[in-house]
N, C-alpha and C. Protein backbone atom coordinates (compact mmCIF):
# COMPACT_ATOMS: atom_id res chain seq x y z
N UNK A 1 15.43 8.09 0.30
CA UNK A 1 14.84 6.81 0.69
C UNK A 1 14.02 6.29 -0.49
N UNK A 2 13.86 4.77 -0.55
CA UNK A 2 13.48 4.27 -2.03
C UNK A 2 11.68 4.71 -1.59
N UNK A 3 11.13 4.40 -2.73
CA UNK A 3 9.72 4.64 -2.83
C UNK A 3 9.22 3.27 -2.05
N UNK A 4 7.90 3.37 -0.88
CA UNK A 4 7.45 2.06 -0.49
C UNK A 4 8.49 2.01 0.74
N UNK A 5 9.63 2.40 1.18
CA UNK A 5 10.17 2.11 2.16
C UNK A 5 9.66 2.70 3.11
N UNK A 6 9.98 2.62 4.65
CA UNK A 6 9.35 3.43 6.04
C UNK A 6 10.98 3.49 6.65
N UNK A 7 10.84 5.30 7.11
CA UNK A 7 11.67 4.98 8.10
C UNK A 7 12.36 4.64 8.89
N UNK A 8 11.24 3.72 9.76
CA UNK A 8 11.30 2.88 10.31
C UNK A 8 11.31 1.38 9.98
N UNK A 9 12.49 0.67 10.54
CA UNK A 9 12.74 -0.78 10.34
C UNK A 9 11.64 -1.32 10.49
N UNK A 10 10.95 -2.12 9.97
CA UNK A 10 9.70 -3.16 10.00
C UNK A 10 8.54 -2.46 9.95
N UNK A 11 8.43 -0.70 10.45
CA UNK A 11 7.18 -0.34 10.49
C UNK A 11 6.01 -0.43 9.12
N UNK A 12 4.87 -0.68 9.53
CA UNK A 12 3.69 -0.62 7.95
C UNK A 12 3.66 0.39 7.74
N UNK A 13 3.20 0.49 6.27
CA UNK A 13 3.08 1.53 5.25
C UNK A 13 1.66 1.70 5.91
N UNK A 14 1.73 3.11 6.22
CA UNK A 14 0.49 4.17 6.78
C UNK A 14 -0.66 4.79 5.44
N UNK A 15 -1.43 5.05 5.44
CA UNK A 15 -2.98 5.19 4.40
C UNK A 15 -2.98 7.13 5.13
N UNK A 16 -3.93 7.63 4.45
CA UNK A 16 -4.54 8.94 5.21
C UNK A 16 -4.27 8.93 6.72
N UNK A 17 -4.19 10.06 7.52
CA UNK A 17 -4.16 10.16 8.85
C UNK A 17 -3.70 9.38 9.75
N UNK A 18 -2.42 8.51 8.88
CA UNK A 18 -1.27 7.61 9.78
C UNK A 18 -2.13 6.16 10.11
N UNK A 19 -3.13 5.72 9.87
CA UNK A 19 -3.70 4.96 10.22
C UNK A 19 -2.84 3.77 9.46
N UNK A 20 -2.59 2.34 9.94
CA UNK A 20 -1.45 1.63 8.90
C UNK A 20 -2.24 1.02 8.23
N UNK A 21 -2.16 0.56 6.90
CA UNK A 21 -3.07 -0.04 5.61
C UNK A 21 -2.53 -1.58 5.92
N UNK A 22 -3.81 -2.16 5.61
CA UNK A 22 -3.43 -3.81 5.49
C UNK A 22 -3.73 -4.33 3.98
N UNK A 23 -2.62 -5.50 3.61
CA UNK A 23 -2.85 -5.43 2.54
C UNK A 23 -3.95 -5.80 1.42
N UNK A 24 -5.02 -6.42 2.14
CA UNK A 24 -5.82 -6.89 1.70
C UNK A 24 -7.21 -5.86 1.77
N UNK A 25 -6.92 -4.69 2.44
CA UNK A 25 -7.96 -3.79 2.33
C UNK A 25 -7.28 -2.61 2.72
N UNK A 26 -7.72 -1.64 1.64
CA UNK A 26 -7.44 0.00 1.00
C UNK A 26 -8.10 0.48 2.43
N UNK A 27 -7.20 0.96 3.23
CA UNK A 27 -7.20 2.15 4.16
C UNK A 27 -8.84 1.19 5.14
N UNK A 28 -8.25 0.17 5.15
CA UNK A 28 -9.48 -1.12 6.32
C UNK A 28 -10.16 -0.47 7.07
N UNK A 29 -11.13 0.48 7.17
CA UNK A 29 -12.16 0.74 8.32
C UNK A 29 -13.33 1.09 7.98
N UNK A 30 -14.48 0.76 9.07
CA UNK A 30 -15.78 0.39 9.27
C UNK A 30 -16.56 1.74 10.16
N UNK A 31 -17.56 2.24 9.60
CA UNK A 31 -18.16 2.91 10.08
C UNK A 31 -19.15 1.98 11.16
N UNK A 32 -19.46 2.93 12.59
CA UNK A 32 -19.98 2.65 13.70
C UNK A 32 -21.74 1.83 12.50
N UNK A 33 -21.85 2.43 12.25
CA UNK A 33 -23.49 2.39 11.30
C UNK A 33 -22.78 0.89 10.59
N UNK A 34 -22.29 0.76 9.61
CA UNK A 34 -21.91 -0.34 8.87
C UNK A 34 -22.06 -1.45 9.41
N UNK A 35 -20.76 -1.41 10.76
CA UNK A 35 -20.38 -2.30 11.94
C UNK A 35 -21.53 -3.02 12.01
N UNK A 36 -22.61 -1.79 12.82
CA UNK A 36 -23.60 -2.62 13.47
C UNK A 36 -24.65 -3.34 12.85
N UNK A 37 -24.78 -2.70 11.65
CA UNK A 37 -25.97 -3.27 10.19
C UNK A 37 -25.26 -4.80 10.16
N UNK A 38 -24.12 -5.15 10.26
CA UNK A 38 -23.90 -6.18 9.61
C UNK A 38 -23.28 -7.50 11.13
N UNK A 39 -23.46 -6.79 12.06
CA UNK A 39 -23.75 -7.60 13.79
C UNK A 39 -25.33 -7.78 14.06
N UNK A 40 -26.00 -7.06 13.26
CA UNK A 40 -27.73 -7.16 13.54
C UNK A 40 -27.87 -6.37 14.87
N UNK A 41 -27.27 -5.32 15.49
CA UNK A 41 -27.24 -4.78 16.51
C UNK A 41 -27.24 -3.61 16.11
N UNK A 42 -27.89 -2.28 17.47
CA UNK A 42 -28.16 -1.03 16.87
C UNK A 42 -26.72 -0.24 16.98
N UNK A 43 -26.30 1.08 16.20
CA UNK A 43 -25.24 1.62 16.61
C UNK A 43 -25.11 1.91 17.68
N UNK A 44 -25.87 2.24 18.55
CA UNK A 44 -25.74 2.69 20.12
C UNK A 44 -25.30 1.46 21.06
N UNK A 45 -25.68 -0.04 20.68
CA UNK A 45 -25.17 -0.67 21.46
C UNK A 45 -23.27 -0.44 21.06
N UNK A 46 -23.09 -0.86 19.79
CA UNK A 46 -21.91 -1.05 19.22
C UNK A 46 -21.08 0.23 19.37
N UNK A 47 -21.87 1.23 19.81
CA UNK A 47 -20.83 2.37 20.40
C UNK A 47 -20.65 2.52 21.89
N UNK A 48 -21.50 1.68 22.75
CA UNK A 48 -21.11 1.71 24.45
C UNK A 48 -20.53 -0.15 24.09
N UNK A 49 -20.05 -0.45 23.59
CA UNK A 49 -19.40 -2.11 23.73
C UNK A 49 -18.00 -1.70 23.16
N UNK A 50 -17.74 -1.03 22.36
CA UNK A 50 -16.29 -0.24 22.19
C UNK A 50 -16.08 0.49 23.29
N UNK A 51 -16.25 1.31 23.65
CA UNK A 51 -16.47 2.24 24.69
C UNK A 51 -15.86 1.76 25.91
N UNK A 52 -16.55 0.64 26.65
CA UNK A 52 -16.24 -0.24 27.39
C UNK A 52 -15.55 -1.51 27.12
N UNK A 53 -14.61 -1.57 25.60
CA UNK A 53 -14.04 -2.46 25.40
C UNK A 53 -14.11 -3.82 25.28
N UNK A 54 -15.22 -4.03 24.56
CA UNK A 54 -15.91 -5.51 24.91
C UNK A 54 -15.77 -5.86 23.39
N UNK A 55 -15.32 -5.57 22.72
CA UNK A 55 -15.09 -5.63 21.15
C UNK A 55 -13.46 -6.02 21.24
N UNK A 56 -13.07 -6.85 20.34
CA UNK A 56 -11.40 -6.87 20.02
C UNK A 56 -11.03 -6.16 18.64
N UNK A 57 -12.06 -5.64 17.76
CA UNK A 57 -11.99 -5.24 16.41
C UNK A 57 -11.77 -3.98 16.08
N UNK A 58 -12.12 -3.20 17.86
CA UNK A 58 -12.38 -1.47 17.62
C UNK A 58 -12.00 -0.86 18.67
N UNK A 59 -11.86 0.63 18.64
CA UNK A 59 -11.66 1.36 20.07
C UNK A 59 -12.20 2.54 19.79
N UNK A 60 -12.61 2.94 21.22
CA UNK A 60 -13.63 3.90 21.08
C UNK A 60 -12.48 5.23 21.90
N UNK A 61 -12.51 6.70 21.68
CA UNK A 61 -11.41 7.33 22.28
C UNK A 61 -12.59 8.43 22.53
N UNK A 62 -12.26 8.90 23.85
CA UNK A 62 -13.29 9.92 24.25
C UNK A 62 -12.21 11.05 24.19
N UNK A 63 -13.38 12.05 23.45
CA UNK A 63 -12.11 13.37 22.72
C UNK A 63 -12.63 14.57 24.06
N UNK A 64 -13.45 14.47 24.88
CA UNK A 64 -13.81 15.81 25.25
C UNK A 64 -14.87 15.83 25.35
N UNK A 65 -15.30 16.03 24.45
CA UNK A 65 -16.77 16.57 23.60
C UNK A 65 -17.52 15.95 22.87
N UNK A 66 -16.84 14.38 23.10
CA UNK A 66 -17.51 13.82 22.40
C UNK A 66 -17.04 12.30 22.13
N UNK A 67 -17.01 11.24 21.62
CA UNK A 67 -16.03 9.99 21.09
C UNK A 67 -16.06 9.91 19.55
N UNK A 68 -15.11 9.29 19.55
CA UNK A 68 -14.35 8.90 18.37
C UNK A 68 -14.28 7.34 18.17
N UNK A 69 -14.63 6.48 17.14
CA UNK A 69 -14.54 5.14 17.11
C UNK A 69 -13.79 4.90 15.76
N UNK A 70 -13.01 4.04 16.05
CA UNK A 70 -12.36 3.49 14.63
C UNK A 70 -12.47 1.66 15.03
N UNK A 71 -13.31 0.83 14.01
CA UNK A 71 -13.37 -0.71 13.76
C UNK A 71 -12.58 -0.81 12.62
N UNK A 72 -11.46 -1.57 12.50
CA UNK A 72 -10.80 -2.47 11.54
C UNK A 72 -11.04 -3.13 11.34
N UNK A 73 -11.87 -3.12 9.47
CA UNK A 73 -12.19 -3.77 8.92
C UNK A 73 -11.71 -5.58 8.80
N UNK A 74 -10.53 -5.42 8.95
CA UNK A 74 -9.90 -7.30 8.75
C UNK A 74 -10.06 -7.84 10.13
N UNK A 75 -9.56 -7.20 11.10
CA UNK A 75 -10.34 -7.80 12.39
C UNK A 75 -11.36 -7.67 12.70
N UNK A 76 -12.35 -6.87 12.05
CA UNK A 76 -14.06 -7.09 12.36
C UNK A 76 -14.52 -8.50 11.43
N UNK A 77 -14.46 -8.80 10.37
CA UNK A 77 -14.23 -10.11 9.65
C UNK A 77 -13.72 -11.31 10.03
N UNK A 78 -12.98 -10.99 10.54
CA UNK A 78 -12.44 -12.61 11.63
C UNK A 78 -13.42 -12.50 12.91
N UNK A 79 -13.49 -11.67 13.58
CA UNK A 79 -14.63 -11.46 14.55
C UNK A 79 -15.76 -11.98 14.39
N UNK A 80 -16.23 -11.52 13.12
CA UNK A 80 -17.29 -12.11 12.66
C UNK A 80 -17.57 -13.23 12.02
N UNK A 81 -16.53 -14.20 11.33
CA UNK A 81 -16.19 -15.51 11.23
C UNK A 81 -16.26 -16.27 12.05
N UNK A 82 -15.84 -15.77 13.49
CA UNK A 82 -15.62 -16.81 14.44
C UNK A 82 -14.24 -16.76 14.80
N UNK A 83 -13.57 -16.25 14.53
CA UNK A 83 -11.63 -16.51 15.07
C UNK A 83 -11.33 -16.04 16.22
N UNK A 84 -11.01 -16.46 16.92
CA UNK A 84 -10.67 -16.13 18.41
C UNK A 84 -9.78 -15.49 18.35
N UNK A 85 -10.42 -14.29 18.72
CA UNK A 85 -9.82 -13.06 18.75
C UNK A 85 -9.82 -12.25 20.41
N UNK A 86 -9.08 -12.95 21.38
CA UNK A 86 -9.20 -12.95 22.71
C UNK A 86 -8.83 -11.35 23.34
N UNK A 87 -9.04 -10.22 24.11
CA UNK A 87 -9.12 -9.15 24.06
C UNK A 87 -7.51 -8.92 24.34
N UNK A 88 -6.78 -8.34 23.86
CA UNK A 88 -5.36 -7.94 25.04
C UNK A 88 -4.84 -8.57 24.70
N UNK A 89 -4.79 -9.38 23.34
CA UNK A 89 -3.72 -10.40 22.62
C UNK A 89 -3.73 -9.99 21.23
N UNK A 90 -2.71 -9.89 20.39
CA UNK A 90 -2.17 -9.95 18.63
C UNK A 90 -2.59 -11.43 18.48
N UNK A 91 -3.22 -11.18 17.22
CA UNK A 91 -3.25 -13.16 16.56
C UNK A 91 -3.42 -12.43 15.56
N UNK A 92 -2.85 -12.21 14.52
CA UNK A 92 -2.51 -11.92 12.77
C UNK A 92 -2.07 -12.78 12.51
């Protein structure tokens, strides 16, 4: 298979730990701390508003023992622009 190709027909080129890279940002994600420094909100809110899904930028995954949050960077930026980014809908 050529270099840069996927497997898969149409699928994105994946970064570390399968996560898919966008092209405008190297492996796109936002730490819970970052996130919230730059919403003016504390991490604890910004980790029960993922949690409960009230964010379109992030998801929060409860492992057990604990949660897990991943925010994408290019949709936290439009989020934070203003782009209607309606929950349970693609707009790229």
């Amino acid at each position: 298979m050529p270099p840069g190709t996927s497997p898969t027909v149409g699928a994105p080129a994946t970064g570390a730990g399968g996560v898919a890279r966008d092209a405008g940002f190297h492996d796109a994600k936002l730490t819970v701390e970052q996130a919230a420094a730059r919403m003016g909100v504390s991490p604890q809110f910004l980790r029960l508003g993922l949690q409960r899904k009230k964010f379109p930028f992030g998801a929060a995954i409860n492992m057990g023992q604990g949660w897990s949050y991943y925010i994408n960077a290019r949709r936290f930026e439009m989020y934070m622009a203003g782009h209607d980014m309606a929950l349970g809908t693609e707009q790229d």
